[in-house]
Protein backbone atom coordinates (compact mmCIF):
# COMPACT_ATOMS: atom_id res chain seq x y z
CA UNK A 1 0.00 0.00 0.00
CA UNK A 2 0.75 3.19 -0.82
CA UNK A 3 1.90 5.86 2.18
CA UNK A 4 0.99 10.10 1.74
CA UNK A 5 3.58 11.94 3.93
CA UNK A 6 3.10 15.38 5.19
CA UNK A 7 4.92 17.42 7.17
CA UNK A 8 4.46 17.89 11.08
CA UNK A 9 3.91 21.10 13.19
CA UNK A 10 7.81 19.94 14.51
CA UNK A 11 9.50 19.21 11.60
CA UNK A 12 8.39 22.72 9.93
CA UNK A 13 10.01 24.32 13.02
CA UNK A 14 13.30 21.62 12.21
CA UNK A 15 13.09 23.37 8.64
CA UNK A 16 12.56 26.58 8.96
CA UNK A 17 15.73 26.29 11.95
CA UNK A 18 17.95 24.25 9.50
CA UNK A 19 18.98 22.95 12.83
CA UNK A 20 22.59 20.74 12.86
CA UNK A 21 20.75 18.16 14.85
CA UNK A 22 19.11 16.58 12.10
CA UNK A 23 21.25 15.97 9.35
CA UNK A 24 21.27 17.53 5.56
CA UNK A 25 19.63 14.08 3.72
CA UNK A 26 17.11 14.37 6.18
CA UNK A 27 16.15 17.86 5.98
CA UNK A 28 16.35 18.18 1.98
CA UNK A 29 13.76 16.09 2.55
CA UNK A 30 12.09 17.66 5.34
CA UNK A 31 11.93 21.23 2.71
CA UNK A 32 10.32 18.73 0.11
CA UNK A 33 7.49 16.90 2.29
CA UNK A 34 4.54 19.00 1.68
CA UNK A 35 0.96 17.78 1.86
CA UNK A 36 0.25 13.76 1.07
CA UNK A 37 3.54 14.04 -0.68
CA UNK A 38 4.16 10.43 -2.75
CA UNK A 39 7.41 9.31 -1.63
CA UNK A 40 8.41 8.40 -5.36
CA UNK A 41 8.11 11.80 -6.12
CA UNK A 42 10.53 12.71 -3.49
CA UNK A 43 13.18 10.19 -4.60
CA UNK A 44 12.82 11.55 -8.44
CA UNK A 45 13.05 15.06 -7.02
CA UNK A 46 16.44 14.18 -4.53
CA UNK A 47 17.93 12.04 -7.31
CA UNK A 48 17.89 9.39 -4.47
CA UNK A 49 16.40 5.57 -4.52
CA UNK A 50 13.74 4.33 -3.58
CA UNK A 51 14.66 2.96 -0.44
CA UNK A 52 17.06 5.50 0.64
CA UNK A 53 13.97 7.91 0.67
CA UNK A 54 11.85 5.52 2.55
CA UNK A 55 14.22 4.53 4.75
CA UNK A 56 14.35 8.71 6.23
CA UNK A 57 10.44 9.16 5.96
CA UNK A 58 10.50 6.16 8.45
CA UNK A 59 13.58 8.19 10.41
CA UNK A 60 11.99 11.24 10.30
CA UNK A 61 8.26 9.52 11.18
CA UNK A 62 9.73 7.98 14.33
CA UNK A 63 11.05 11.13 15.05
CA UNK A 64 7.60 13.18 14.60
CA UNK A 65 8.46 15.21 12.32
CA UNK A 66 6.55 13.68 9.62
CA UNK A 67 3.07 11.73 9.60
CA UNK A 68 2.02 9.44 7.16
CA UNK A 69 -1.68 7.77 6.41
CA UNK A 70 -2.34 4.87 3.58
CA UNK A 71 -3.37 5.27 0.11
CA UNK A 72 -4.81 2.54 -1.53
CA UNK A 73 -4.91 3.05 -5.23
CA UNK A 74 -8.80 2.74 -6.33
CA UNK A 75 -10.05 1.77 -10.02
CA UNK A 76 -11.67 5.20 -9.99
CA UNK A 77 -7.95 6.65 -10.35
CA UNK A 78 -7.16 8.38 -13.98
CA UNK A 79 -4.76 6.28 -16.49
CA UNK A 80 -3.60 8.20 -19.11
CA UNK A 81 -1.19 5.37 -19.91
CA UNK A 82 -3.06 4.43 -23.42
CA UNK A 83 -3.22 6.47 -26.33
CA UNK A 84 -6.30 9.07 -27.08
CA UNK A 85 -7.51 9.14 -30.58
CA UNK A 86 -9.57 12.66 -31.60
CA UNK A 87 -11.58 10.21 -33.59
CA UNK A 88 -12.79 8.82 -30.21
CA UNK A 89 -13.69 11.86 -29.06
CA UNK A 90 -15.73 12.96 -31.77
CA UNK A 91 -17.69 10.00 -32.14
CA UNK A 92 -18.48 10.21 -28.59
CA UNK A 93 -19.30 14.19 -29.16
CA UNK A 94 -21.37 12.97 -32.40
CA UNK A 95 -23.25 10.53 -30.29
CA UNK A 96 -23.77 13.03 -27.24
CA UNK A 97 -25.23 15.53 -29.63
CA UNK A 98 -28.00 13.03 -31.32
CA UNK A 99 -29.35 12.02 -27.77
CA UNK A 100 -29.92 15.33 -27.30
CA UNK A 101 -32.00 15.78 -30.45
CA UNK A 102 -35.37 14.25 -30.47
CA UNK A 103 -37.42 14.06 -33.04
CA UNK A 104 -39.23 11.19 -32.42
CA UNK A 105 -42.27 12.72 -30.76
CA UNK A 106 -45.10 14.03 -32.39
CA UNK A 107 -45.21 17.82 -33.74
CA UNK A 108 -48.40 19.67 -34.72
CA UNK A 109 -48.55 22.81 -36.75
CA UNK A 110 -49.59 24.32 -33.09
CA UNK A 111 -46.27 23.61 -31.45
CA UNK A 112 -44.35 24.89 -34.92
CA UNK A 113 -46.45 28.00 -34.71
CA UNK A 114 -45.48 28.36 -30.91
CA UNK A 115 -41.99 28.04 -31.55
CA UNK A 116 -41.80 30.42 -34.37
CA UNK A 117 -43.59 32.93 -32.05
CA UNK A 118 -40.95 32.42 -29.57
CA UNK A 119 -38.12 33.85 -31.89
């Protein structure tokens, strides 16, 4: 599963101190955590692997100064993985627009009249 990490009320106050205490890995990190930050982001950001990264969220979790929660991937999520045709799209316009326009039901030279009278 999938962890978010954000950062913590204490490990904005490490950041914004830059404090020696905590070393530089962890707080490049620390000024990259925002909110429900995915920790493959991070690593692509740092240049770093996966499990280096992982390995100082779970430092700097133990250490409060980030929090994480789970994120399970759902089928509802967007995949724009596969290719898009316009074709696709216009059908799909095409066929939008003819539900729209029904001419099935009767029409009497009343309604025609009422419609012209509309204009």
């Amino acid at each position: 599963m999938l962890r978010l990490y954000s950062l913590t009320e204490a490990g904005r106050k490490v950041w914004d101190s830059q404090s020696g205490r905590v070393s530089l890995d962890h707080r490049k990190l620390l000024g990259l955590v925002g909110i429900d930050s995915d920790p493959r982001d991070l690593s692509v950001k740092l240049g770093w692997s996966d499990s280096e990264t992982n390995e100082i969220l779970r430092e700097l979790e133990e250490g409060g100064l980030v929090k994480s929660v789970g994120a399970a991937l759902s089928q509802d999520d967007l995949d724009f993985t596969g290719s898009f045709r316009v074709e696709d799209f216009e059908a799909a316009a095409r066929a939008q627009m003819r539900k729209d326009l029904d001419f099935t039901g009767p029409l009497s030279e009343e309604a025609l009249r009422a419609a012209r009278e509309k204009k």
